[in-house]
PDB file of N, CA and C in Angstrom:
ATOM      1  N   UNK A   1      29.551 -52.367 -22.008  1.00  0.00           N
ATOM      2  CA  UNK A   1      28.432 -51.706 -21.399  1.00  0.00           C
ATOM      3  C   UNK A   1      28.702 -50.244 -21.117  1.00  0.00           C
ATOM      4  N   UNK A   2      29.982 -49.753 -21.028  1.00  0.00           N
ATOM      5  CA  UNK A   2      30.448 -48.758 -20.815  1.00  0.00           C
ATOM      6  C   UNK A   2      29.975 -47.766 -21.850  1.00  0.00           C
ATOM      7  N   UNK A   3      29.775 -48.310 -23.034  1.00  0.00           N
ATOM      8  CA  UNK A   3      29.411 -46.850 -24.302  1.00  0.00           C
ATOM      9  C   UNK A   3      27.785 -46.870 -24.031  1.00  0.00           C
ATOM     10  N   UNK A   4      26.874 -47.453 -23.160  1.00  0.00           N
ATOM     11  CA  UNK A   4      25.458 -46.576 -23.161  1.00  0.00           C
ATOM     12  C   UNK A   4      25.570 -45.755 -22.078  1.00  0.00           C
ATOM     13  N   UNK A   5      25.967 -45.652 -21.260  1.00  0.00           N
ATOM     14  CA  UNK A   5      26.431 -44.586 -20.498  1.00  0.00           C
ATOM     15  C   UNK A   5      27.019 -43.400 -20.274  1.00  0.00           C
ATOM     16  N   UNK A   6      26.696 -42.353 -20.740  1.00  0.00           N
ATOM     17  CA  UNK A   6      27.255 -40.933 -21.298  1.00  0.00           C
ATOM     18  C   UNK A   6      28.189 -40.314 -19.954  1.00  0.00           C
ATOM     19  N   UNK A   7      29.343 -39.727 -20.068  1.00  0.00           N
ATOM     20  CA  UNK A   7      29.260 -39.079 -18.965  1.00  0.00           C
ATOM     21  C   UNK A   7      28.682 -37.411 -18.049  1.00  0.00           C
ATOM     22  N   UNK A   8      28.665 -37.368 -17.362  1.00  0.00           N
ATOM     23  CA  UNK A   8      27.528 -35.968 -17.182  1.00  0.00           C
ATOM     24  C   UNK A   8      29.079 -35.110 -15.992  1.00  0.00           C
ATOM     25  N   UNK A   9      28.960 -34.162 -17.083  1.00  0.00           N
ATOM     26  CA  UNK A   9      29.673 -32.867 -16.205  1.00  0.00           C
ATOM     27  C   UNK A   9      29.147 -32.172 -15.529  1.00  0.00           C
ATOM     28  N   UNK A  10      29.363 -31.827 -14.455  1.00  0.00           N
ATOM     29  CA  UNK A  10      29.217 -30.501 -13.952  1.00  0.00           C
ATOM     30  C   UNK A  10      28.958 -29.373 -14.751  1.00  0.00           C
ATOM     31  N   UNK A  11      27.972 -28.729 -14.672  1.00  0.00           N
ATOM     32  CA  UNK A  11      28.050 -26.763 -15.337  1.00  0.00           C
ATOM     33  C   UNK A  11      28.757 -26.393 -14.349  1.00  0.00           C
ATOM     34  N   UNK A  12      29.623 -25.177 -14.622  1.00  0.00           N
ATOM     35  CA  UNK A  12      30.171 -24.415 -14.136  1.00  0.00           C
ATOM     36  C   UNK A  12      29.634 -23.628 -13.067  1.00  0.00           C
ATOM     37  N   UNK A  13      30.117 -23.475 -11.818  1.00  0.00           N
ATOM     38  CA  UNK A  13      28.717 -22.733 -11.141  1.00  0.00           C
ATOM     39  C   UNK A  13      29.099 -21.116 -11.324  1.00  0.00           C
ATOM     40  N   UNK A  14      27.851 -20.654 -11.217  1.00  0.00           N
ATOM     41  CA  UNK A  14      27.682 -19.221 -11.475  1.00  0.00           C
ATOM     42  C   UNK A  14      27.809 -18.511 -10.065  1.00  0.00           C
ATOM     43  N   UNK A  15      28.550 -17.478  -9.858  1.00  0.00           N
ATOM     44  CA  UNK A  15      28.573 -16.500  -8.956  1.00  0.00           C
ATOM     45  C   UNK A  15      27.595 -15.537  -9.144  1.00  0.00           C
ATOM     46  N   UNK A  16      26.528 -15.644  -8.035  1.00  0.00           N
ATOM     47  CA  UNK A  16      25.369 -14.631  -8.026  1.00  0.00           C
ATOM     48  C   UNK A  16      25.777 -13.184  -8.760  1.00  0.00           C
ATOM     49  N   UNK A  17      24.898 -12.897  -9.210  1.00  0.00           N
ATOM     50  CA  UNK A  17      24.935 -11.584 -10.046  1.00  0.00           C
ATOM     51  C   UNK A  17      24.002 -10.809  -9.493  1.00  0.00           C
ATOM     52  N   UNK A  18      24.012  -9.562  -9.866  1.00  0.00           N
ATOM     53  CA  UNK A  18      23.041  -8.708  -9.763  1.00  0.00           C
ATOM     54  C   UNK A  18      21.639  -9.056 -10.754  1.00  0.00           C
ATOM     55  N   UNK A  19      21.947  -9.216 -11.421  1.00  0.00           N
ATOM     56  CA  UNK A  19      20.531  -9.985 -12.111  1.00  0.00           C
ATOM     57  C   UNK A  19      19.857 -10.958 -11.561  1.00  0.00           C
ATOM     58  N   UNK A  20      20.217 -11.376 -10.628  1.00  0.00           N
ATOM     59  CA  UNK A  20      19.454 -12.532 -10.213  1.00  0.00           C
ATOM     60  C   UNK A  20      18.409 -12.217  -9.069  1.00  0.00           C
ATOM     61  N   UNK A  21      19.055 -10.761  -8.252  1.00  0.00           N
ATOM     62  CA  UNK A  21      18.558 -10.274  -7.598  1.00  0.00           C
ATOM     63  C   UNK A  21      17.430  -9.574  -8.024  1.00  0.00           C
ATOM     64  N   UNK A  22      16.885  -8.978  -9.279  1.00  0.00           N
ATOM     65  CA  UNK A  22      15.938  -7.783  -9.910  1.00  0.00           C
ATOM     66  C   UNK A  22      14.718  -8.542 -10.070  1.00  0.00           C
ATOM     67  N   UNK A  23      14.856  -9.383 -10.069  1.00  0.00           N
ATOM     68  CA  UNK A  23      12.400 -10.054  -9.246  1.00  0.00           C
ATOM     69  C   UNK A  23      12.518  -9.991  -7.955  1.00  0.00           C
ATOM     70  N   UNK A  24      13.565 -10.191  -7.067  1.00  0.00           N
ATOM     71  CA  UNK A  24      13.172  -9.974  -5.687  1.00  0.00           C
ATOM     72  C   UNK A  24      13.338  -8.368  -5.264  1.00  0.00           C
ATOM     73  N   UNK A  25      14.065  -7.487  -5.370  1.00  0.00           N
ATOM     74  CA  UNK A  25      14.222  -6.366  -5.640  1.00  0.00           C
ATOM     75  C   UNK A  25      12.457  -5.681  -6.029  1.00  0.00           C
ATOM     76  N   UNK A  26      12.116  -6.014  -7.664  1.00  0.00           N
ATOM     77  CA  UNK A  26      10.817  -5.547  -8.256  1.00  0.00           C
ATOM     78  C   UNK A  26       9.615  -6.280  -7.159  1.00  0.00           C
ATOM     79  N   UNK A  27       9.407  -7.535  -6.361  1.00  0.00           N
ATOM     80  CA  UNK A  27       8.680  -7.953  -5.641  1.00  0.00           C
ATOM     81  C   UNK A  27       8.492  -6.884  -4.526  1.00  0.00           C
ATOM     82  N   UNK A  28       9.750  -5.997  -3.912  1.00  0.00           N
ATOM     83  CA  UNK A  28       9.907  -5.525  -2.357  1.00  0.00           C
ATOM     84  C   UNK A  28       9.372  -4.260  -2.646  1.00  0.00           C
ATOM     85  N   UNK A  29       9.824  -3.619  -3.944  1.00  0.00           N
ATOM     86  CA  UNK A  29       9.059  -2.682  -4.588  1.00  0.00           C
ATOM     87  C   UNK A  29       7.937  -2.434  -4.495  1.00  0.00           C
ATOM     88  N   UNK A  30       7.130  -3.421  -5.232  1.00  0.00           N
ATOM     89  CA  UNK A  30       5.725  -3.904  -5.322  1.00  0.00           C
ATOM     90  C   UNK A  30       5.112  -3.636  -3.798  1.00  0.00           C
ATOM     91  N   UNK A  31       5.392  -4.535  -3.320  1.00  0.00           N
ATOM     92  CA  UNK A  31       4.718  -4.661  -2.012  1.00  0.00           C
ATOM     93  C   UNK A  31       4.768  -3.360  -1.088  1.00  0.00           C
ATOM     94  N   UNK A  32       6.225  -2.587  -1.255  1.00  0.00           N
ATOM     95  CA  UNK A  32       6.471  -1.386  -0.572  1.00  0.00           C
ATOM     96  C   UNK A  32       5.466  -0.322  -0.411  1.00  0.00           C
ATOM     97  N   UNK A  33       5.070  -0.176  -1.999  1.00  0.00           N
ATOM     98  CA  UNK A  33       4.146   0.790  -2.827  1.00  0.00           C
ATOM     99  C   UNK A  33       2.748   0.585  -2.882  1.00  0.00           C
ATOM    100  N   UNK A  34       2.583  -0.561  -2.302  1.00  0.00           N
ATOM    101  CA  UNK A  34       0.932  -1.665  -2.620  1.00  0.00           C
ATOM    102  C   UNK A  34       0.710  -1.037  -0.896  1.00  0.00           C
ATOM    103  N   UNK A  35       1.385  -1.886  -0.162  1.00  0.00           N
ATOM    104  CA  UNK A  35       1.269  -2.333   1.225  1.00  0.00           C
ATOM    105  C   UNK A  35       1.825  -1.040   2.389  1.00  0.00           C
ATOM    106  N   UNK A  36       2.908  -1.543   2.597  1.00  0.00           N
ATOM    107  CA  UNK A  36       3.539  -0.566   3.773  1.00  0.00           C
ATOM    108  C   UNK A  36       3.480   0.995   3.469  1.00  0.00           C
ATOM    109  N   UNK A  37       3.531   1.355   2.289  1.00  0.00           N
ATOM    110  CA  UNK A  37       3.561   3.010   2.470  1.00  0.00           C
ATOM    111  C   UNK A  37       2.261   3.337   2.584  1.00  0.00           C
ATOM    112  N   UNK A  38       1.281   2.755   2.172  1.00  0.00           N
ATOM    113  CA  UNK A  38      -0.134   3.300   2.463  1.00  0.00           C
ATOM    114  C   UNK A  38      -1.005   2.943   4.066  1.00  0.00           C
ATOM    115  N   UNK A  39      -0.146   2.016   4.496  1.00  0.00           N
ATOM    116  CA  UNK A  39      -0.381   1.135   6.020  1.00  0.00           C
ATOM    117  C   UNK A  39       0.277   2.735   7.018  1.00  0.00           C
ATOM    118  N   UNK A  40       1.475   2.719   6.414  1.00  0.00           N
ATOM    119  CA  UNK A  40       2.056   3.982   7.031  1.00  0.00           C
ATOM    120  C   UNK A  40       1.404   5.095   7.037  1.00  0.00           C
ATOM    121  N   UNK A  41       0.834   5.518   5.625  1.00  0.00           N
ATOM    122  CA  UNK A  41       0.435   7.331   5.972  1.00  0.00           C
ATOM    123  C   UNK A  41      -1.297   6.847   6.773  1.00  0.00           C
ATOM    124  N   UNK A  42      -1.660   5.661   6.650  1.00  0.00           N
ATOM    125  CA  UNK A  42      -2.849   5.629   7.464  1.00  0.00           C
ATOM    126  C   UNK A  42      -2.708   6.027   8.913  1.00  0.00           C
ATOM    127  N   UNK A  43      -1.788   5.201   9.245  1.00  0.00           N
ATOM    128  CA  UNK A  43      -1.504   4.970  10.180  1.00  0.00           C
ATOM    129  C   UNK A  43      -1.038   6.740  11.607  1.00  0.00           C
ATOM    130  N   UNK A  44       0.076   7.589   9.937  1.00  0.00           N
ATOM    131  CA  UNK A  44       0.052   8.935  10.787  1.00  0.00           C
ATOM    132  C   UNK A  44      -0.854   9.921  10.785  1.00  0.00           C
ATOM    133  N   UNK A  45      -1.956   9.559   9.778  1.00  0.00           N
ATOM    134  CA  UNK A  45      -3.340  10.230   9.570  1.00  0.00           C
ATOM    135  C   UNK A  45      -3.954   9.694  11.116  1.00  0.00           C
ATOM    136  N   UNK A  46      -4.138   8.393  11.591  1.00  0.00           N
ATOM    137  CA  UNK A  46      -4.684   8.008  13.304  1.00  0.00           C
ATOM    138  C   UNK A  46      -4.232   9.000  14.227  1.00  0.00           C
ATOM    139  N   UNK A  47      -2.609   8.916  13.853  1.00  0.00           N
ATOM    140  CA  UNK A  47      -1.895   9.557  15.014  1.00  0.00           C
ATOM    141  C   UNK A  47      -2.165  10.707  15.183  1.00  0.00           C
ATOM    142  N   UNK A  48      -2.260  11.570  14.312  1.00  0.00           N
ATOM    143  CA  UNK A  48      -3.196  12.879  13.976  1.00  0.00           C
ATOM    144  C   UNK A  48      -3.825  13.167  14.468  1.00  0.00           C
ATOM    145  N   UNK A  49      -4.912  12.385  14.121  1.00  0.00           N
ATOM    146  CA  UNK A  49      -6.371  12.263  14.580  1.00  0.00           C
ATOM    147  C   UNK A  49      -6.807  12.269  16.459  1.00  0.00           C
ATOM    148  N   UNK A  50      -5.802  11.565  16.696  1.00  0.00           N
ATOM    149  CA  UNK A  50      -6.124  11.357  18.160  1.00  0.00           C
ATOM    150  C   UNK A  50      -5.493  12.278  19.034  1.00  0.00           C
ATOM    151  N   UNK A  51      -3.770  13.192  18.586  1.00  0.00           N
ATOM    152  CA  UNK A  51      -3.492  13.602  19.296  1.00  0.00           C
ATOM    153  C   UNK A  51      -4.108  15.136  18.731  1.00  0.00           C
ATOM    154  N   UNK A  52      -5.027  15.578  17.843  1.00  0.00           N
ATOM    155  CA  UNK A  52      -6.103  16.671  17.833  1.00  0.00           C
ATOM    156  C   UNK A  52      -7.488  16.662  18.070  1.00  0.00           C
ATOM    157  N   UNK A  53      -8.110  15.463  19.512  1.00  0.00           N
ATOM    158  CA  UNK A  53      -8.989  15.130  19.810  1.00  0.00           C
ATOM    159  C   UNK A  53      -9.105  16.734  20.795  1.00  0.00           C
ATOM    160  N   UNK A  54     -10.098  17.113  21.099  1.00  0.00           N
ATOM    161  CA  UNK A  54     -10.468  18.078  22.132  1.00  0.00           C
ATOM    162  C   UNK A  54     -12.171  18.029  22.825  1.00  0.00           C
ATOM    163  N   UNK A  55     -12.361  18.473  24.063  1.00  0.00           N
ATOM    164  CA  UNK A  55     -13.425  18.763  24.488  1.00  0.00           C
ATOM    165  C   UNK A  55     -14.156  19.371  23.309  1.00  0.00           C
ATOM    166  N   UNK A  56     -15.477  18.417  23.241  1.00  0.00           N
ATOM    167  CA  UNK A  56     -17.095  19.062  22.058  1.00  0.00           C
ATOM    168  C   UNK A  56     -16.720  18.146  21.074  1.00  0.00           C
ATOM    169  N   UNK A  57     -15.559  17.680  20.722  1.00  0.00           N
ATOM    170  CA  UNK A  57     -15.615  16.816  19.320  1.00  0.00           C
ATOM    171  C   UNK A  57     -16.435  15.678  19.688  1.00  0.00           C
ATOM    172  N   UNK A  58     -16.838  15.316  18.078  1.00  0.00           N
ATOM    173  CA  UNK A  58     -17.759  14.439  18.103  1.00  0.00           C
ATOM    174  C   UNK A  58     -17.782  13.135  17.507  1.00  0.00           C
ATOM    175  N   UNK A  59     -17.207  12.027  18.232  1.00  0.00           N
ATOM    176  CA  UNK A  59     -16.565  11.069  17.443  1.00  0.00           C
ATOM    177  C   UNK A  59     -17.277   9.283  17.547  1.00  0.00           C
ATOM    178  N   UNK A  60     -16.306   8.887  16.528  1.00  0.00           N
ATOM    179  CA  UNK A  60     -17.089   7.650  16.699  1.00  0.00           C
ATOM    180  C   UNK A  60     -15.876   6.247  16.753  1.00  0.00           C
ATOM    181  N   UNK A  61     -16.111   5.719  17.660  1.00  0.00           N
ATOM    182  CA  UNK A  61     -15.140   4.662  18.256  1.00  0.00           C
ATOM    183  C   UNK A  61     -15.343   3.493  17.076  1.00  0.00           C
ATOM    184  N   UNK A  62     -13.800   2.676  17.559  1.00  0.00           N
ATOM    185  CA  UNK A  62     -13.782   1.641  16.068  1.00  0.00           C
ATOM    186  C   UNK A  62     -14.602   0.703  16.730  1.00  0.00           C
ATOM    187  N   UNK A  63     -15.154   0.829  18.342  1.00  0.00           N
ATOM    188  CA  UNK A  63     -16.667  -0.161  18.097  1.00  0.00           C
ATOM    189  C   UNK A  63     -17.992  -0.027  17.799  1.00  0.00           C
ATOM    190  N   UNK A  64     -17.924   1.521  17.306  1.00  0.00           N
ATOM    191  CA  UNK A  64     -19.236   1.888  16.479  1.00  0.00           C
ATOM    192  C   UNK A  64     -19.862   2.992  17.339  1.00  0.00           C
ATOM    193  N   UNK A  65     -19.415   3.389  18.711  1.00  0.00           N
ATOM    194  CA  UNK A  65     -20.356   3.930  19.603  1.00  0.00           C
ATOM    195  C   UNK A  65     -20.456   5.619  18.956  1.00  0.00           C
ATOM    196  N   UNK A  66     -21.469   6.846  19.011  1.00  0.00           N
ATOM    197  CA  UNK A  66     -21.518   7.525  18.980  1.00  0.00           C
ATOM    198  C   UNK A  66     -21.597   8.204  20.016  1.00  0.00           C
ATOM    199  N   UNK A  67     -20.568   9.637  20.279  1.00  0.00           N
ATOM    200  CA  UNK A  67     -20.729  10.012  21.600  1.00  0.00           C
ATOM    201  C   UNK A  67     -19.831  11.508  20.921  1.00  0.00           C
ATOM    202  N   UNK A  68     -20.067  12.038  22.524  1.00  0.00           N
ATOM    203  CA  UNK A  68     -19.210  13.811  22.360  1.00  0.00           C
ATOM    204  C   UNK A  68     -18.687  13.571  23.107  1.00  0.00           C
ATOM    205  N   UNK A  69     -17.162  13.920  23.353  1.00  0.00           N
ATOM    206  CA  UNK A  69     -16.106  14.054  24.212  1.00  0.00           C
ATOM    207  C   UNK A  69     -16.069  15.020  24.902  1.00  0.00           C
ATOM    208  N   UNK A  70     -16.137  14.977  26.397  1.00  0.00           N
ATOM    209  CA  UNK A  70     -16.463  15.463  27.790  1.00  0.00           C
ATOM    210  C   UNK A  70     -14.681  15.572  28.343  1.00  0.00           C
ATOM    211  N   UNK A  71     -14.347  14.754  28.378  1.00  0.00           N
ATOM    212  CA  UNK A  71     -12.732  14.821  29.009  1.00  0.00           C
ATOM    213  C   UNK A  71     -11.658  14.354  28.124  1.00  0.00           C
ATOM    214  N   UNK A  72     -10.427  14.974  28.411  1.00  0.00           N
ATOM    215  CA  UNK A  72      -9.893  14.210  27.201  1.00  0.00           C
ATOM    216  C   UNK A  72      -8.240  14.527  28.455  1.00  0.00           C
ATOM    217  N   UNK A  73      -7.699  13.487  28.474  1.00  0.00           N
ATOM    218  CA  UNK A  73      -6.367  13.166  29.064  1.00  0.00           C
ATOM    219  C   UNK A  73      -5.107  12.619  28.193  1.00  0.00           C
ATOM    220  N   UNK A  74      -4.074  12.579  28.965  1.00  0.00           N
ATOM    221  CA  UNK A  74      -3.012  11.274  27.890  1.00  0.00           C
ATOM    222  C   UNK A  74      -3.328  10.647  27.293  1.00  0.00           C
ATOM    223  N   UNK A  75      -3.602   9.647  27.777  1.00  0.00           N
ATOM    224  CA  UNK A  75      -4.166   8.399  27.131  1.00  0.00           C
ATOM    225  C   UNK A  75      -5.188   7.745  26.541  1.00  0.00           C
ATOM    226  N   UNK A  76      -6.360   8.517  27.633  1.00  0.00           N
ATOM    227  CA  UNK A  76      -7.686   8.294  27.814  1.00  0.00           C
ATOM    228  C   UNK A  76      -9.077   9.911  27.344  1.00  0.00           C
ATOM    229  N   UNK A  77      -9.856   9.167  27.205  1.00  0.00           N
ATOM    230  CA  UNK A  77     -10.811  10.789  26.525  1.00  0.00           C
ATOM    231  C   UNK A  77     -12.341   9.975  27.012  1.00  0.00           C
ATOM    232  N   UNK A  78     -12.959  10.625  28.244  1.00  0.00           N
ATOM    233  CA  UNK A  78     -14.298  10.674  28.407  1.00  0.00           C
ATOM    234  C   UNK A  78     -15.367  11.104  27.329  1.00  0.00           C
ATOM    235  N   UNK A  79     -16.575  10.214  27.090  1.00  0.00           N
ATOM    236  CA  UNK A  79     -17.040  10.396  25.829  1.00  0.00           C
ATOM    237  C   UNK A  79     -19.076  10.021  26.389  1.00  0.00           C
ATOM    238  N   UNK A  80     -19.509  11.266  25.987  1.00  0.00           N
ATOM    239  CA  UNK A  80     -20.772  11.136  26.544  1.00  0.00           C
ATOM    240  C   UNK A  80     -21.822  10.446  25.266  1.00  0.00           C
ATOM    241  N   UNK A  81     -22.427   9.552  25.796  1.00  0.00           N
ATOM    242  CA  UNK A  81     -22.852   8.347  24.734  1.00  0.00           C
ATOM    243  C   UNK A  81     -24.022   8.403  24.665  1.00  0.00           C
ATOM    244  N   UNK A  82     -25.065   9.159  25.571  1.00  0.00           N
ATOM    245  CA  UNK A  82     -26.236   9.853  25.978  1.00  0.00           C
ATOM    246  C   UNK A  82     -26.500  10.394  27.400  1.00  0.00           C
ATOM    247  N   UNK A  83     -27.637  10.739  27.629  1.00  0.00           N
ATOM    248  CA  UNK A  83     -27.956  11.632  28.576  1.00  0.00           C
ATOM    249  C   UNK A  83     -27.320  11.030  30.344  1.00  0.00           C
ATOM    250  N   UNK A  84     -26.649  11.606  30.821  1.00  0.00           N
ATOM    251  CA  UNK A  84     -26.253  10.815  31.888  1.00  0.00           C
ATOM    252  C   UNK A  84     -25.567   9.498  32.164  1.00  0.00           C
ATOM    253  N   UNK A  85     -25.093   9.392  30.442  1.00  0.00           N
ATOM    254  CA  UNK A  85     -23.662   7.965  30.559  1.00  0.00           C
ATOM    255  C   UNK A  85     -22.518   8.430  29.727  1.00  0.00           C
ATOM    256  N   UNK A  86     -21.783   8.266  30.440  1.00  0.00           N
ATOM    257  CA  UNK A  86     -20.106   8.588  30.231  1.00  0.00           C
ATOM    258  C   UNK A  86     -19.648   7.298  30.170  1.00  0.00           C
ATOM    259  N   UNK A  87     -18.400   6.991  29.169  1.00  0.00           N
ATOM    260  CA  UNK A  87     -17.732   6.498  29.041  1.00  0.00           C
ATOM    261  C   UNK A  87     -16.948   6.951  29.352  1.00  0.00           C
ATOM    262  N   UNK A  88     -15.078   6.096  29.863  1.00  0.00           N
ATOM    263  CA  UNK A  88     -14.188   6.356  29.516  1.00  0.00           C
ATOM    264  C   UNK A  88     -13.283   5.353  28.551  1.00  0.00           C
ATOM    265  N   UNK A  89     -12.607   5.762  27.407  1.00  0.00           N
ATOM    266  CA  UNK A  89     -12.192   4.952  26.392  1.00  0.00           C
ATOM    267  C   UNK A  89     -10.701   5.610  25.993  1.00  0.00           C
ATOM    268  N   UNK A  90     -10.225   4.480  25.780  1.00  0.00           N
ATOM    269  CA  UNK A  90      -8.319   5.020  25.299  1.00  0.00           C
ATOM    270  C   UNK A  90      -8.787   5.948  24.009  1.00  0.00           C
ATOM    271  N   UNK A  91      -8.126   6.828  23.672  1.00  0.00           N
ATOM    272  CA  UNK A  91      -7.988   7.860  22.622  1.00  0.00           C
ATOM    273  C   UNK A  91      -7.971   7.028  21.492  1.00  0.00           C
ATOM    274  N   UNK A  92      -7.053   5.875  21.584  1.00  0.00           N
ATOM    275  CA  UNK A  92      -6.681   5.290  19.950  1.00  0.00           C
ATOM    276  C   UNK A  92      -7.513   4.647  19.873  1.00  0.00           C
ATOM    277  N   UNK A  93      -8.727   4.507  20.489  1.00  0.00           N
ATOM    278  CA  UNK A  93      -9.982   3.790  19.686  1.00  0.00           C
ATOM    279  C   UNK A  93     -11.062   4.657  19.245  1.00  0.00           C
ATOM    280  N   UNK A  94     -10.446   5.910  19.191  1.00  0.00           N
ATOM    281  CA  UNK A  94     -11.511   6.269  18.458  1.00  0.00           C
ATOM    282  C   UNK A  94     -11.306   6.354  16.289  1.00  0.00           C
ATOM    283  N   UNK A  95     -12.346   5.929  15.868  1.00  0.00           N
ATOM    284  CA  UNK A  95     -11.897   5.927  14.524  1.00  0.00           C
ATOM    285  C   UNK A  95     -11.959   6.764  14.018  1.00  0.00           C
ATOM    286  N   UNK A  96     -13.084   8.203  13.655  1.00  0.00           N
ATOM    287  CA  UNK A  96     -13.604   9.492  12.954  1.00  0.00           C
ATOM    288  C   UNK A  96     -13.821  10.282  14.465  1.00  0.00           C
ATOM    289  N   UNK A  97     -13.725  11.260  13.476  1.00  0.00           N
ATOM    290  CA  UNK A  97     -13.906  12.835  14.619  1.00  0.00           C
ATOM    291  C   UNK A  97     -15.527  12.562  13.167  1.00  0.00           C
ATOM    292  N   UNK A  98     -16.549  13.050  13.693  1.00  0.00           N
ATOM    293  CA  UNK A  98     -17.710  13.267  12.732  1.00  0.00           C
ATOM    294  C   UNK A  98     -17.684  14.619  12.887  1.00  0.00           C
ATOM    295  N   UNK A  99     -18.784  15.217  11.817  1.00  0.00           N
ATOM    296  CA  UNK A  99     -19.159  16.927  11.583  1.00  0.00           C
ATOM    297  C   UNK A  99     -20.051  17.063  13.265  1.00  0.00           C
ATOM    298  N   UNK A 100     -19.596  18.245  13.840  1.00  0.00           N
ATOM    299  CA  UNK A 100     -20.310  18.836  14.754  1.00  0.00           C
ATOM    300  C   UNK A 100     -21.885  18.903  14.336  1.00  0.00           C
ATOM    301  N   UNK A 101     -22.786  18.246  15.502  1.00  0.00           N
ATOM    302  CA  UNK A 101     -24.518  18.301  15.072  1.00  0.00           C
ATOM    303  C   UNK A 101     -24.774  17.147  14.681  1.00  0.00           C
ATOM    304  N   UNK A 102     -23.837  15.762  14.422  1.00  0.00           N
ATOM    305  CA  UNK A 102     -24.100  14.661  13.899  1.00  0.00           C
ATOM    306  C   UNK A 102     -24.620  14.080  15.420  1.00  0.00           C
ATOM    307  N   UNK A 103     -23.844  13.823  16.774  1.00  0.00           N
ATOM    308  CA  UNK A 103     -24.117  13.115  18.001  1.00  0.00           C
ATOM    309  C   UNK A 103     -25.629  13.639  18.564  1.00  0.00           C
ATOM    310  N   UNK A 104     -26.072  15.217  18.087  1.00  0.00           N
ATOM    311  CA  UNK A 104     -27.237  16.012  18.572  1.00  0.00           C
ATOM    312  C   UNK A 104     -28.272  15.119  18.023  1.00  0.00           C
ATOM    313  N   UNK A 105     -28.261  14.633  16.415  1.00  0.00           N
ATOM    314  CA  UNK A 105     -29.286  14.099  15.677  1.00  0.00           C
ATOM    315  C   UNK A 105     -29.448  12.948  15.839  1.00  0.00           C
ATOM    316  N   UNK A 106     -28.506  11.945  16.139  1.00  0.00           N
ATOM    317  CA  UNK A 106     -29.029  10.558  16.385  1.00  0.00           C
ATOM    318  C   UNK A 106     -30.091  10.457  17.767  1.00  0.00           C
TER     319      UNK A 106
END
């Protein structure tokens, strides 16, 4: 019974190579160039954005509100939303500075 039974060796095992590494390598790539570097310059385009907020700009919050900025502090930037209502709202929510004359026309 012994000769239908083949015997089975071991392969030799392979010590990782550098080749084995170059799809995960080309994947981190990928994603680097797709994802995080464009997440990033968005991200210092915000930072931008908020720390060149000033009294008269005219902006619009990432919850949609239209208003002109009345005060502007550390953290925080008073934002007039119409005639006799003020907000106050953290700086980093605002999303666009709009063209001056846009808050006059709505």
């Amino acid at each position: 019974m012994d000769f239908l039974i083949s015997n089975a060796y071991a392969q030799g095992a392979q010590t990782g190579s550098l080749l084995d590494l170059w799809p995960m390598l080309a994947i981190f790539v990928i994603f680097y160039f797709l994802l995080i570097r464009p997440q990033q310059k968005k991200q210092k385009a915000h930072t931008a954005l908020v720390s060149a907020l000033n009294v008269g700009d005219e902006v619009i919050t990432s919850g949609g509100m239209l208003g002109k900025i009345t005060g502007v502090s550390e953290h925080y930037a008073i934002v007039k939303i119409s005639e006799g209502t003020e907000v106050k709202i953290q700086k980093t929510s605002v999303a666009q500075v709009v063209p001056k004359g846009t808050y006059d026309e709505a």
